[in-house]
PDB file of N, CA and C in Angstrom:
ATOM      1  N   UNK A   1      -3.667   3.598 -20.973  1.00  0.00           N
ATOM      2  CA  UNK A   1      -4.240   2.395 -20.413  1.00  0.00           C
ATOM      3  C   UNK A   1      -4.516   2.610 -18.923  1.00  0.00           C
ATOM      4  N   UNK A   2      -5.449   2.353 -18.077  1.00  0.00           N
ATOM      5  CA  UNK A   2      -6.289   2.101 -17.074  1.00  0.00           C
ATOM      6  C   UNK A   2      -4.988   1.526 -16.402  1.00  0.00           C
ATOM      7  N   UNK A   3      -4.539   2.192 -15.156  1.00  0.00           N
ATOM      8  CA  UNK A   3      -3.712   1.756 -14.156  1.00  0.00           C
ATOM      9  C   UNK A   3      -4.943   1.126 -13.114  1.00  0.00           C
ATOM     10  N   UNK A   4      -4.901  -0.262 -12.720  1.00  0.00           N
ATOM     11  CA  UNK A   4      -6.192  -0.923 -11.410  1.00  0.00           C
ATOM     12  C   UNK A   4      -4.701  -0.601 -10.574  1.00  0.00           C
ATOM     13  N   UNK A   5      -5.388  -0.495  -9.447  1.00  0.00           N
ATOM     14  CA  UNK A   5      -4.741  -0.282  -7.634  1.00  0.00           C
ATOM     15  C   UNK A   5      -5.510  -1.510  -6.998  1.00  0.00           C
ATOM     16  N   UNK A   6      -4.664  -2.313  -6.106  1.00  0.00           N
ATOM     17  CA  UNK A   6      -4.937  -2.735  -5.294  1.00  0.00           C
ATOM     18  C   UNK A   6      -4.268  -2.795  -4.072  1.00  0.00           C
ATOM     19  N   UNK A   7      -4.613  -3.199  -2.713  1.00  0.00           N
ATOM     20  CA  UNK A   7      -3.951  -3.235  -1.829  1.00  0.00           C
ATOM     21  C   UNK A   7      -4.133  -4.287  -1.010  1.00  0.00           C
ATOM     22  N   UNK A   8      -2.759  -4.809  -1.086  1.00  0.00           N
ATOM     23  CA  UNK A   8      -2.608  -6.844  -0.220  1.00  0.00           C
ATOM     24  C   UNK A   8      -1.800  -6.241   0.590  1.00  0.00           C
ATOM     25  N   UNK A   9      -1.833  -7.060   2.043  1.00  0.00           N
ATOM     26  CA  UNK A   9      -0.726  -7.005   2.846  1.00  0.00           C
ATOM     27  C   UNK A   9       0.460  -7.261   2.359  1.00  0.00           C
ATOM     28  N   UNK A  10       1.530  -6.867   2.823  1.00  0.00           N
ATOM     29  CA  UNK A  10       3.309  -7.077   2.371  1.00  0.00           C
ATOM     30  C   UNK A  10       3.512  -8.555   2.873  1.00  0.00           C
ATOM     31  N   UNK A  11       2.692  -8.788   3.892  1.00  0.00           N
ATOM     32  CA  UNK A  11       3.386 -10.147   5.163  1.00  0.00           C
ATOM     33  C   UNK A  11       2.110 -10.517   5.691  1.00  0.00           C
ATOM     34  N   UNK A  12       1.961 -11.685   6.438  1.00  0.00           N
ATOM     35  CA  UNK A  12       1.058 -12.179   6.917  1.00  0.00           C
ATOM     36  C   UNK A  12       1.341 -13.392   7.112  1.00  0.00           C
ATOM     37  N   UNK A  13       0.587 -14.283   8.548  1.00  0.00           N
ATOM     38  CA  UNK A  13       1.348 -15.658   8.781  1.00  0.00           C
ATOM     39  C   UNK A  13       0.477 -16.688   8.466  1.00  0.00           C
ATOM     40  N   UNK A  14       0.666 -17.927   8.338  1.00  0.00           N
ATOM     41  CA  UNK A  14       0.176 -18.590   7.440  1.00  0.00           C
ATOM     42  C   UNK A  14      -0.897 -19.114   8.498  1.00  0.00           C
ATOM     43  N   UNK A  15      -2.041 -18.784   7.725  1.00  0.00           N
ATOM     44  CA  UNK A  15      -3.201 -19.199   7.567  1.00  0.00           C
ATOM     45  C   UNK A  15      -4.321 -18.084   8.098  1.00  0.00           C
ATOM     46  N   UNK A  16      -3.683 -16.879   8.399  1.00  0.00           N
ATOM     47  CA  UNK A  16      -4.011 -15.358   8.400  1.00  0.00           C
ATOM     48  C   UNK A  16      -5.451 -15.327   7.113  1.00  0.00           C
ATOM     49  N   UNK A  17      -6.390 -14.839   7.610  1.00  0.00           N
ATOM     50  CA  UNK A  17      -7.709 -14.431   6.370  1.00  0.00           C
ATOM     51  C   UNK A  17      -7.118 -12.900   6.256  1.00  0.00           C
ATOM     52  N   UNK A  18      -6.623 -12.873   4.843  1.00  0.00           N
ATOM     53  CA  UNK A  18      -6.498 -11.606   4.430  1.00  0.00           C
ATOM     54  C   UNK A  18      -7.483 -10.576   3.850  1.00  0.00           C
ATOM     55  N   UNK A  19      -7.437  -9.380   3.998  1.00  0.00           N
ATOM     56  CA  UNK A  19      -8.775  -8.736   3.698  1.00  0.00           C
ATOM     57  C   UNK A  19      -7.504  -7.932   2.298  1.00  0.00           C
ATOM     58  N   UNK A  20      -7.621  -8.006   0.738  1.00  0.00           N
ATOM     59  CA  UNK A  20      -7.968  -7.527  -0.395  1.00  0.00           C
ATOM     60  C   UNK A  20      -8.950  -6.655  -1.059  1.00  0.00           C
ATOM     61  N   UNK A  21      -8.061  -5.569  -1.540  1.00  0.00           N
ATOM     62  CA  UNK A  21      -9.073  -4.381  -1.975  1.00  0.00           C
ATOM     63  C   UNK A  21      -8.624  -3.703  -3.783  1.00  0.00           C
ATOM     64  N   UNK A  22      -9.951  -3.658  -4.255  1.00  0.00           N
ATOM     65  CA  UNK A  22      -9.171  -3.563  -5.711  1.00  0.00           C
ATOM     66  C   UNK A  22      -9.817  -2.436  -5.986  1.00  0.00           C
ATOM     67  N   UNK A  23      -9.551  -1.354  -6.746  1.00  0.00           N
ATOM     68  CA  UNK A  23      -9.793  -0.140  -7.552  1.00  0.00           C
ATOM     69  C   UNK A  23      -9.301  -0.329  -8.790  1.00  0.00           C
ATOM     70  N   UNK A  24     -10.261   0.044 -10.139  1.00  0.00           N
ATOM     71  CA  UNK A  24     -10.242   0.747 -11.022  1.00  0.00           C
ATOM     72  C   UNK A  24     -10.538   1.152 -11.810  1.00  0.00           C
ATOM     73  N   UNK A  25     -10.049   2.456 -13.063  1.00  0.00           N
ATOM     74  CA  UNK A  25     -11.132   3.226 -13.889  1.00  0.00           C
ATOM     75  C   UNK A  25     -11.332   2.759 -14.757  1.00  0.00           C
ATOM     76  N   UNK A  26     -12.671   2.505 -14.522  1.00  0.00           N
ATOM     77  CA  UNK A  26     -13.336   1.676 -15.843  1.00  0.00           C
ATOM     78  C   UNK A  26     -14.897   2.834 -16.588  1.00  0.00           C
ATOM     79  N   UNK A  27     -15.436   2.977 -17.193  1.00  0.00           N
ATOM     80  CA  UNK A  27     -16.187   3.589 -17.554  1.00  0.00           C
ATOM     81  C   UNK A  27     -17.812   3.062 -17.451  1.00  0.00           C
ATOM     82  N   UNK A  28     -17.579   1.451 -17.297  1.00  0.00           N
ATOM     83  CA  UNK A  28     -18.777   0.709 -17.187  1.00  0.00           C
ATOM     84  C   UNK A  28     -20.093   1.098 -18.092  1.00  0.00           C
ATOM     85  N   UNK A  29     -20.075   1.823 -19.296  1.00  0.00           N
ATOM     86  CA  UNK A  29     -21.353   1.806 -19.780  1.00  0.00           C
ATOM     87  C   UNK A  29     -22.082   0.985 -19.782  1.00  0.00           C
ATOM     88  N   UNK A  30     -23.428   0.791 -19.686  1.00  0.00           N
ATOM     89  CA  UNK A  30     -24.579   0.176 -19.600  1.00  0.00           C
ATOM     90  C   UNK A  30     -24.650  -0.628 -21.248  1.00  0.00           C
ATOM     91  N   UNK A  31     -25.163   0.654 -22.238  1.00  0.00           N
ATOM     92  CA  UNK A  31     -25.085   0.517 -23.087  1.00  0.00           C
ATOM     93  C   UNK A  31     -27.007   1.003 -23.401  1.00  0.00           C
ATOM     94  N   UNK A  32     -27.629   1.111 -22.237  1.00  0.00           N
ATOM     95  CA  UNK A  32     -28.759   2.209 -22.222  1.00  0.00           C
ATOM     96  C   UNK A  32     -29.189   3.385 -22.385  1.00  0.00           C
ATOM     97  N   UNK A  33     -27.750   4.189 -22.267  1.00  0.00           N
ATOM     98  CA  UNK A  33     -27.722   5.553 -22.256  1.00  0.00           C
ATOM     99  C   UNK A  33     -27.798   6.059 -23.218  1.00  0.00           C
ATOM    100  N   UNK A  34     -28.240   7.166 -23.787  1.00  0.00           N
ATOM    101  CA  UNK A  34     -28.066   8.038 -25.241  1.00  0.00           C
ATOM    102  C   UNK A  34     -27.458   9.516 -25.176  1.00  0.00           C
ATOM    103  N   UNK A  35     -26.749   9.250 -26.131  1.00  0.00           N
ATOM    104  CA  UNK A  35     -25.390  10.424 -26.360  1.00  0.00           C
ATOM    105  C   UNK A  35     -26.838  11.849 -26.659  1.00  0.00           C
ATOM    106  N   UNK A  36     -25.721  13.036 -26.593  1.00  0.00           N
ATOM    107  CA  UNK A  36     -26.720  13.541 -26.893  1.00  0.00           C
ATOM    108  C   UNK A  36     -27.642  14.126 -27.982  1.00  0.00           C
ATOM    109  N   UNK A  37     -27.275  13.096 -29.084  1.00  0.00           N
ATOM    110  CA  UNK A  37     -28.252  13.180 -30.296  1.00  0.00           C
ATOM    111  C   UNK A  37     -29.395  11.703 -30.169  1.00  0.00           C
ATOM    112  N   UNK A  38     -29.489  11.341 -28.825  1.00  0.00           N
ATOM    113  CA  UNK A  38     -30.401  10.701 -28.793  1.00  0.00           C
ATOM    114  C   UNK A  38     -29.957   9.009 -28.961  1.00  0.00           C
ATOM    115  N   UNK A  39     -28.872   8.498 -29.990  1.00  0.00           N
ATOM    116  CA  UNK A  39     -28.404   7.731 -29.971  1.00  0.00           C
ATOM    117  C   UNK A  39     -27.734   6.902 -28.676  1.00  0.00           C
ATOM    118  N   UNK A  40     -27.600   5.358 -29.325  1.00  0.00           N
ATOM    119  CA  UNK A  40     -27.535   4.473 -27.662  1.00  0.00           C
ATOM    120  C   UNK A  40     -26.093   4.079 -27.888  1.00  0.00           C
ATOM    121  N   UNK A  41     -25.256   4.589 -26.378  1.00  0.00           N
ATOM    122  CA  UNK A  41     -24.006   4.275 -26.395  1.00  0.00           C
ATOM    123  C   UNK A  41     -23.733   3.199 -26.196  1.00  0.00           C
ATOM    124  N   UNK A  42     -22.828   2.770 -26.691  1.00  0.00           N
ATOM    125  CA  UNK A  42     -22.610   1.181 -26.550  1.00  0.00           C
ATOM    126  C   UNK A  42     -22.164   0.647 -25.626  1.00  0.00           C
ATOM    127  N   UNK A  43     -22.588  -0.661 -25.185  1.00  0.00           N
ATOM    128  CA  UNK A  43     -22.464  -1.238 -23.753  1.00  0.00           C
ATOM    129  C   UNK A  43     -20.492  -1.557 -23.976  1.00  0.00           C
ATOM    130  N   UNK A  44     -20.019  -1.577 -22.611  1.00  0.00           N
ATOM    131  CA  UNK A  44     -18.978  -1.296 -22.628  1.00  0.00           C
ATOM    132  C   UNK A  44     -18.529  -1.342 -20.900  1.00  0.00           C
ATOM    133  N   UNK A  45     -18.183  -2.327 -20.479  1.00  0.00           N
ATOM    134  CA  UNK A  45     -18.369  -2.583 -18.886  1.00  0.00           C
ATOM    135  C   UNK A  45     -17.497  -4.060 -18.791  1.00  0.00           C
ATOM    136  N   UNK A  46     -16.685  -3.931 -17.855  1.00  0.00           N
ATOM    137  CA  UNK A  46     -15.849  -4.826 -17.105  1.00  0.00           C
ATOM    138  C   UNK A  46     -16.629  -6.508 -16.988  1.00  0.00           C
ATOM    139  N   UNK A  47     -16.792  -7.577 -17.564  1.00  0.00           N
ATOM    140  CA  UNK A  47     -17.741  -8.694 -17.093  1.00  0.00           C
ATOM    141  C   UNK A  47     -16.691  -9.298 -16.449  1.00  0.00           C
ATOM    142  N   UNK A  48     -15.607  -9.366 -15.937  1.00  0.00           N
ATOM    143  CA  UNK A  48     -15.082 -10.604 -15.258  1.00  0.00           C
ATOM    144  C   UNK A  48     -14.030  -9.883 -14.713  1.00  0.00           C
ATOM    145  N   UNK A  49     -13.682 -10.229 -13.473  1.00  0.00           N
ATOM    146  CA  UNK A  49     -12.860 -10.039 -12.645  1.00  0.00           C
ATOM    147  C   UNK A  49     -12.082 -11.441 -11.973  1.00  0.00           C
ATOM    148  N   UNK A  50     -10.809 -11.601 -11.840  1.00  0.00           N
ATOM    149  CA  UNK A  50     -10.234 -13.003 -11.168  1.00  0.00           C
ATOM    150  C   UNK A  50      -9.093 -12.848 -10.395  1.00  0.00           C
ATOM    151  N   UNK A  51      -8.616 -13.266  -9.670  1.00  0.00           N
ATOM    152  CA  UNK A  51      -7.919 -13.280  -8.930  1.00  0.00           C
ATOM    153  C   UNK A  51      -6.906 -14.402  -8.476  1.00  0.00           C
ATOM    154  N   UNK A  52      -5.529 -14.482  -8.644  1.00  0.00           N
ATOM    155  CA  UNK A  52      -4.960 -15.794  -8.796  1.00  0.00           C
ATOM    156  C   UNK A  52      -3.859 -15.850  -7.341  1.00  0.00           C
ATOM    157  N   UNK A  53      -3.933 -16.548  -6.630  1.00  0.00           N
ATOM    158  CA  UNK A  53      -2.818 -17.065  -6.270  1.00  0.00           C
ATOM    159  C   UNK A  53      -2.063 -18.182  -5.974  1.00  0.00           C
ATOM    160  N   UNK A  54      -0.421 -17.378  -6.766  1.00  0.00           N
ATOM    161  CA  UNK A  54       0.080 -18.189  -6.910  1.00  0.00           C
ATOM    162  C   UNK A  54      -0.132 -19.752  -8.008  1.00  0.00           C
ATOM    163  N   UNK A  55      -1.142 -19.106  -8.921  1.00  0.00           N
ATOM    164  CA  UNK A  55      -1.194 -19.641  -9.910  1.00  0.00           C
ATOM    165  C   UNK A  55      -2.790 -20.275 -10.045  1.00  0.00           C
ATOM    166  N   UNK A  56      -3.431 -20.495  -8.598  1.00  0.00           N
ATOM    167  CA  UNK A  56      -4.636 -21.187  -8.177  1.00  0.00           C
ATOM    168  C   UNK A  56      -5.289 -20.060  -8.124  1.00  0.00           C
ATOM    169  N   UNK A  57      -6.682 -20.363  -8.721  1.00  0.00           N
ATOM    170  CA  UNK A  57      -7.865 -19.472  -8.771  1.00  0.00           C
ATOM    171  C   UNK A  57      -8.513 -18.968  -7.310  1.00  0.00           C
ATOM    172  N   UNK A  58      -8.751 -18.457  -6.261  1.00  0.00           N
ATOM    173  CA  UNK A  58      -8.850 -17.629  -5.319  1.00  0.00           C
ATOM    174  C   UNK A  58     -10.385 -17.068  -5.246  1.00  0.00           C
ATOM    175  N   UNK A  59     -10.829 -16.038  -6.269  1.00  0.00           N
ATOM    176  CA  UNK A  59     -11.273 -14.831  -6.264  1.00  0.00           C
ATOM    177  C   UNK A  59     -11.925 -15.263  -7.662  1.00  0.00           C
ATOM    178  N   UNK A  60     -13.227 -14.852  -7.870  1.00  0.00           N
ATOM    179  CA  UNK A  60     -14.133 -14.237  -9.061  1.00  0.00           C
ATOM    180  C   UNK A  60     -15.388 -14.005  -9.060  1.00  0.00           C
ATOM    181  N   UNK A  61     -15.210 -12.844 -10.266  1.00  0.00           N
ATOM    182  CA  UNK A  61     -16.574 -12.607 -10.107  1.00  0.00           C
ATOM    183  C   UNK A  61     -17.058 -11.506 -11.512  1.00  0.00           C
ATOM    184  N   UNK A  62     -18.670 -12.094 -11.918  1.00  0.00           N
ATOM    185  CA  UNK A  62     -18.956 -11.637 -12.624  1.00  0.00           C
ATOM    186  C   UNK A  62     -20.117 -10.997 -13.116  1.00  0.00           C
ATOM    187  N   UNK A  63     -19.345  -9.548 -13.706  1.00  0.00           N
ATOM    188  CA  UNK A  63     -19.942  -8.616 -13.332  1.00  0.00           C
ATOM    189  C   UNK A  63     -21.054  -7.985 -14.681  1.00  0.00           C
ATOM    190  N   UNK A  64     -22.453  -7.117 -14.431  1.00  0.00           N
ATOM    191  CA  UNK A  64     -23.136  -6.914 -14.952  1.00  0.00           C
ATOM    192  C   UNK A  64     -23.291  -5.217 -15.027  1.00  0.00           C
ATOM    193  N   UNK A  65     -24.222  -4.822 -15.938  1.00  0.00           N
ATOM    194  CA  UNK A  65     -24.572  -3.580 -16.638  1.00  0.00           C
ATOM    195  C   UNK A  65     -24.594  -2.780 -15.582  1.00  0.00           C
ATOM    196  N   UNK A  66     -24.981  -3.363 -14.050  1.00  0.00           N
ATOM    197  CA  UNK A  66     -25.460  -2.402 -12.943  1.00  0.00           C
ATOM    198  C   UNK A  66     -24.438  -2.064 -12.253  1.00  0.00           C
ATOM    199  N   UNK A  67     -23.549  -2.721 -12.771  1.00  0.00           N
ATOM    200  CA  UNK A  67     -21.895  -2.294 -11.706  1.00  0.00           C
ATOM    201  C   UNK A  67     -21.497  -0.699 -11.969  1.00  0.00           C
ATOM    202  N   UNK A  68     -21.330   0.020 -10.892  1.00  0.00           N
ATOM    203  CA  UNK A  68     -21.243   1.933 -11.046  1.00  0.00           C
ATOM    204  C   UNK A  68     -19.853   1.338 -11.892  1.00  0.00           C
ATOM    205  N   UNK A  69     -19.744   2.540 -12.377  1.00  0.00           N
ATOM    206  CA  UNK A  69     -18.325   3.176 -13.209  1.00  0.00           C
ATOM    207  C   UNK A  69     -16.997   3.295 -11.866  1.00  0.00           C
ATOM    208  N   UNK A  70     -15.723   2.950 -12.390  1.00  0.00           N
ATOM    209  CA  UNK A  70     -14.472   2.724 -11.500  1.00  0.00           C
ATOM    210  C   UNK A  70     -14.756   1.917 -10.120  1.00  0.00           C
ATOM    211  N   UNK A  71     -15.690   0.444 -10.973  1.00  0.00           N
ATOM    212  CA  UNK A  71     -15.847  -0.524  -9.524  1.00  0.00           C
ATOM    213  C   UNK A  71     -14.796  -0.716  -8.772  1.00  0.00           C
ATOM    214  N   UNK A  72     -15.141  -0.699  -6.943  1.00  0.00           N
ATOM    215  CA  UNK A  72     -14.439  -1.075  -5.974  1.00  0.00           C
ATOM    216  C   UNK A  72     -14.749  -2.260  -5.663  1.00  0.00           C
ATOM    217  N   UNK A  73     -14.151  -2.987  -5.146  1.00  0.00           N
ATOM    218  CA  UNK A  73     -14.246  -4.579  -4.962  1.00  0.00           C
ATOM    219  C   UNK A  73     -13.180  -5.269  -3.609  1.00  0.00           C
ATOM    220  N   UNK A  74     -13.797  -5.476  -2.377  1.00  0.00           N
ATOM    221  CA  UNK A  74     -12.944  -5.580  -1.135  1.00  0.00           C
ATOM    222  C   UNK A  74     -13.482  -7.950  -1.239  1.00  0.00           C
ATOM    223  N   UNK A  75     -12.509  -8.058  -1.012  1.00  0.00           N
ATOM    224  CA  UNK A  75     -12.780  -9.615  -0.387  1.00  0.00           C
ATOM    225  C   UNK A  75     -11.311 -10.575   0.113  1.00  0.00           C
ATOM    226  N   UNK A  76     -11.582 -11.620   1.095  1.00  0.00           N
ATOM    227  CA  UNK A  76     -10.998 -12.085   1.639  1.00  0.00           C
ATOM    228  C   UNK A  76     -10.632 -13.792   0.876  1.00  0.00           C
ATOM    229  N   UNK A  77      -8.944 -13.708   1.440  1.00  0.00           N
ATOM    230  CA  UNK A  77      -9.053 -15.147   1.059  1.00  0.00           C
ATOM    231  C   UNK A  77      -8.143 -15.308   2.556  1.00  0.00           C
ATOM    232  N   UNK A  78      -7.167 -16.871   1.854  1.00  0.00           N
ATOM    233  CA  UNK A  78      -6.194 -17.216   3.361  1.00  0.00           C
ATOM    234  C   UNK A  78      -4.964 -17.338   2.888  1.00  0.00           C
ATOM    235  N   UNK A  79      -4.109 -16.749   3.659  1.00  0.00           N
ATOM    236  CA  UNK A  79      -2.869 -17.010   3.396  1.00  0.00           C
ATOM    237  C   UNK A  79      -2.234 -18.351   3.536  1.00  0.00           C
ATOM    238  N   UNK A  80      -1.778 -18.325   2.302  1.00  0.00           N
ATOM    239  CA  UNK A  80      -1.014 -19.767   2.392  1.00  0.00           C
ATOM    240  C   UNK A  80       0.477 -19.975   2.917  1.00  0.00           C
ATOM    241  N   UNK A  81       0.423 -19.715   1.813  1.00  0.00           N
ATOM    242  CA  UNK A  81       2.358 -19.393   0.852  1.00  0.00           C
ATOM    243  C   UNK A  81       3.103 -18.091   0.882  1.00  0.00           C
ATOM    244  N   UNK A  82       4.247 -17.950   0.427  1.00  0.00           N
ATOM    245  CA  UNK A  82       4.782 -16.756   0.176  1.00  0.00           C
ATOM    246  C   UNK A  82       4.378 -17.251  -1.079  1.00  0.00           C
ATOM    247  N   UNK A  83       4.395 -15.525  -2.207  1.00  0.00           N
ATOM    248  CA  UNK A  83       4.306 -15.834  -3.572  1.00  0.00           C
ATOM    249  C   UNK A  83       3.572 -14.504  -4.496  1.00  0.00           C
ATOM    250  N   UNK A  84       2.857 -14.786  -5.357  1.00  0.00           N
ATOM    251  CA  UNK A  84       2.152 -13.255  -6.059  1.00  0.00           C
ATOM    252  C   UNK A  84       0.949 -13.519  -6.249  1.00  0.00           C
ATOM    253  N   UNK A  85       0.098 -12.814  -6.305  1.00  0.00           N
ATOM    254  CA  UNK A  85      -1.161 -12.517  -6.700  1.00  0.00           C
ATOM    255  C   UNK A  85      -1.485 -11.968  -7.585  1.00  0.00           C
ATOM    256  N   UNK A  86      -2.334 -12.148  -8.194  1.00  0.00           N
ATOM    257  CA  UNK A  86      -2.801 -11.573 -10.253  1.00  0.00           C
ATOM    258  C   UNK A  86      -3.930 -11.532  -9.694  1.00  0.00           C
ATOM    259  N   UNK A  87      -4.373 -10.287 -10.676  1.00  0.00           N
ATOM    260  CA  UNK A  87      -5.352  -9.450 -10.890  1.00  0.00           C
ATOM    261  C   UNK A  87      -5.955  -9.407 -11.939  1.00  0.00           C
ATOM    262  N   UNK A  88      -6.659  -9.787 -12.888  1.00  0.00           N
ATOM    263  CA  UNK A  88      -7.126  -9.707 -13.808  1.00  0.00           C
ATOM    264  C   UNK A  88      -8.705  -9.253 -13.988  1.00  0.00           C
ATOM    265  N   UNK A  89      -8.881  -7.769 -14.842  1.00  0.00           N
ATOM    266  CA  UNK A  89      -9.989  -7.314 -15.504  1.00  0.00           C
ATOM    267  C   UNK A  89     -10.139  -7.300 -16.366  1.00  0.00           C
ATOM    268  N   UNK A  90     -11.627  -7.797 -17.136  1.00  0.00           N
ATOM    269  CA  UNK A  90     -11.865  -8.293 -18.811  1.00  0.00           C
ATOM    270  C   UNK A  90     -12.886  -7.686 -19.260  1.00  0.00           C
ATOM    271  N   UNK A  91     -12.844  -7.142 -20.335  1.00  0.00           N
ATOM    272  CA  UNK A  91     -14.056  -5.702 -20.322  1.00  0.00           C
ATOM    273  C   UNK A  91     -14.551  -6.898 -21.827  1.00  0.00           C
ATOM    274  N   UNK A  92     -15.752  -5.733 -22.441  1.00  0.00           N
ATOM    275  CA  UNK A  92     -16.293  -6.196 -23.382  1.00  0.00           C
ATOM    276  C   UNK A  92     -15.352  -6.120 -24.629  1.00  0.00           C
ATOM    277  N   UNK A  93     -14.483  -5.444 -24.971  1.00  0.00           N
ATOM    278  CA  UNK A  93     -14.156  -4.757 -25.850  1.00  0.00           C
ATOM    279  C   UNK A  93     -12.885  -6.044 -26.089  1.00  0.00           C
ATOM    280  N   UNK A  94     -12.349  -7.250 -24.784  1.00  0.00           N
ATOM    281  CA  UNK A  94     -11.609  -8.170 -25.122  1.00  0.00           C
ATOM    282  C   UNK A  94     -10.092  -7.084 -23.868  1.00  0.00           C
ATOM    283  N   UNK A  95     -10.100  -6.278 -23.727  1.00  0.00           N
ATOM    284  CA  UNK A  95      -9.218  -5.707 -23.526  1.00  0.00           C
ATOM    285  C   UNK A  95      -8.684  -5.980 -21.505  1.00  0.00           C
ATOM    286  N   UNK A  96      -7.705  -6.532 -21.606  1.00  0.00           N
ATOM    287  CA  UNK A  96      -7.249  -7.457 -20.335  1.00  0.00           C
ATOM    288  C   UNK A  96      -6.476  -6.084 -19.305  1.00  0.00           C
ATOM    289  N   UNK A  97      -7.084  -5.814 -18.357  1.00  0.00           N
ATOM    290  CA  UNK A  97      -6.294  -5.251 -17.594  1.00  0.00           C
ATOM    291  C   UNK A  97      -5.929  -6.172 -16.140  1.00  0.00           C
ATOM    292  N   UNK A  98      -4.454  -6.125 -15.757  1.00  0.00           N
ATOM    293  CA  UNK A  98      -4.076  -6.730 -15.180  1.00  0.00           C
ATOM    294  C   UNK A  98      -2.496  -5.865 -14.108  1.00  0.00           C
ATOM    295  N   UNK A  99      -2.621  -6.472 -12.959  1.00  0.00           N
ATOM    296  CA  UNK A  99      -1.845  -6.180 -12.024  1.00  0.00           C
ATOM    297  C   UNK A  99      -1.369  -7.225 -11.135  1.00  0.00           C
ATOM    298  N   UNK A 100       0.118  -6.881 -10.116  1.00  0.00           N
ATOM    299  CA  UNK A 100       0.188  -8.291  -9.548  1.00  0.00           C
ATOM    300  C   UNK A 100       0.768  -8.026  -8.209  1.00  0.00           C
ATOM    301  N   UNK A 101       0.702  -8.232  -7.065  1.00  0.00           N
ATOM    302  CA  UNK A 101       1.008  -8.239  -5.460  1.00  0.00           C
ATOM    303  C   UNK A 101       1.873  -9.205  -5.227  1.00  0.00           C
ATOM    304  N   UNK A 102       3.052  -9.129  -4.686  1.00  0.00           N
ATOM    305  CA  UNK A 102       3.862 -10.269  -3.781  1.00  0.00           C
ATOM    306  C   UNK A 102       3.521 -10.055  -2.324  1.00  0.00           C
ATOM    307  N   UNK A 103       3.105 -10.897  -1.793  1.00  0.00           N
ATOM    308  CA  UNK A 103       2.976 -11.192  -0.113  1.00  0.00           C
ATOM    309  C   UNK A 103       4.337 -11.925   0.217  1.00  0.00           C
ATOM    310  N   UNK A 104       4.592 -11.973   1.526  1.00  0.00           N
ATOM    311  CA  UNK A 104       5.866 -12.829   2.394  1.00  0.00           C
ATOM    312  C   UNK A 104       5.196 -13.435   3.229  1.00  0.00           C
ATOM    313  N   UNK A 105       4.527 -14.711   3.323  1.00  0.00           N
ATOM    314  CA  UNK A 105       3.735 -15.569   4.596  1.00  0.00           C
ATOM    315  C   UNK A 105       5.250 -16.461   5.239  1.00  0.00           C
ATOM    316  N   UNK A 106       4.789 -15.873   6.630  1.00  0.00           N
ATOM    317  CA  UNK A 106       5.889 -16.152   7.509  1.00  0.00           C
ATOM    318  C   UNK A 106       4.742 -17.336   8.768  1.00  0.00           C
TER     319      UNK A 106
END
């Protein structure tokens, strides 16, 4: 299974705009391409990405055929709270990859 990386600050004071960065290997087929007997590989690509904190929706976004293979994805939210952050990637296939960050807002 697909390990995603991301990287949140450890700490930050409240009301700090945090800058969030996500990596991971995804294969993103189109589903345009042909193997090499000519045949069309099947589309097969990440459509949704979300981002939770602390339980409240934050972060999303959704994604299409043109996204390169092992999308990077940088964006900002604000620090609130101390607490965790979820990660969630949703491919075609139904298959949920997911990760999670604790921050300390001081």
């Amino acid at each position: 299974m697909t390990k995603p990386r991301v990287r949140v600050p450890r700490t930050a004071s409240k009301g700090e705009v945090m800058e969030i960065k996500t990596l991971i290997s995804h294969p993103m087929e189109t589903g345009y391409r042909r193997d090499d007997y000519g045949r069309l590989m099947p589309r097969h690509i990440i459509h949704t990405f979300t981002c939770t904190y602390n339980g409240e929706q934050v972060f999303r976004a959704d994604w299409h055929p043109a996204v390169a293979a092992n999308p990077y994805l940088a964006f900002y939210t604000v620090a609130t709270e101390s607490g965790s952050l979820r990660f969630e990637w949703i491919d075609d296939t139904g298959t949920v990859y997911a990760t999670e960050a604790e921050i300390t807002v001081g």
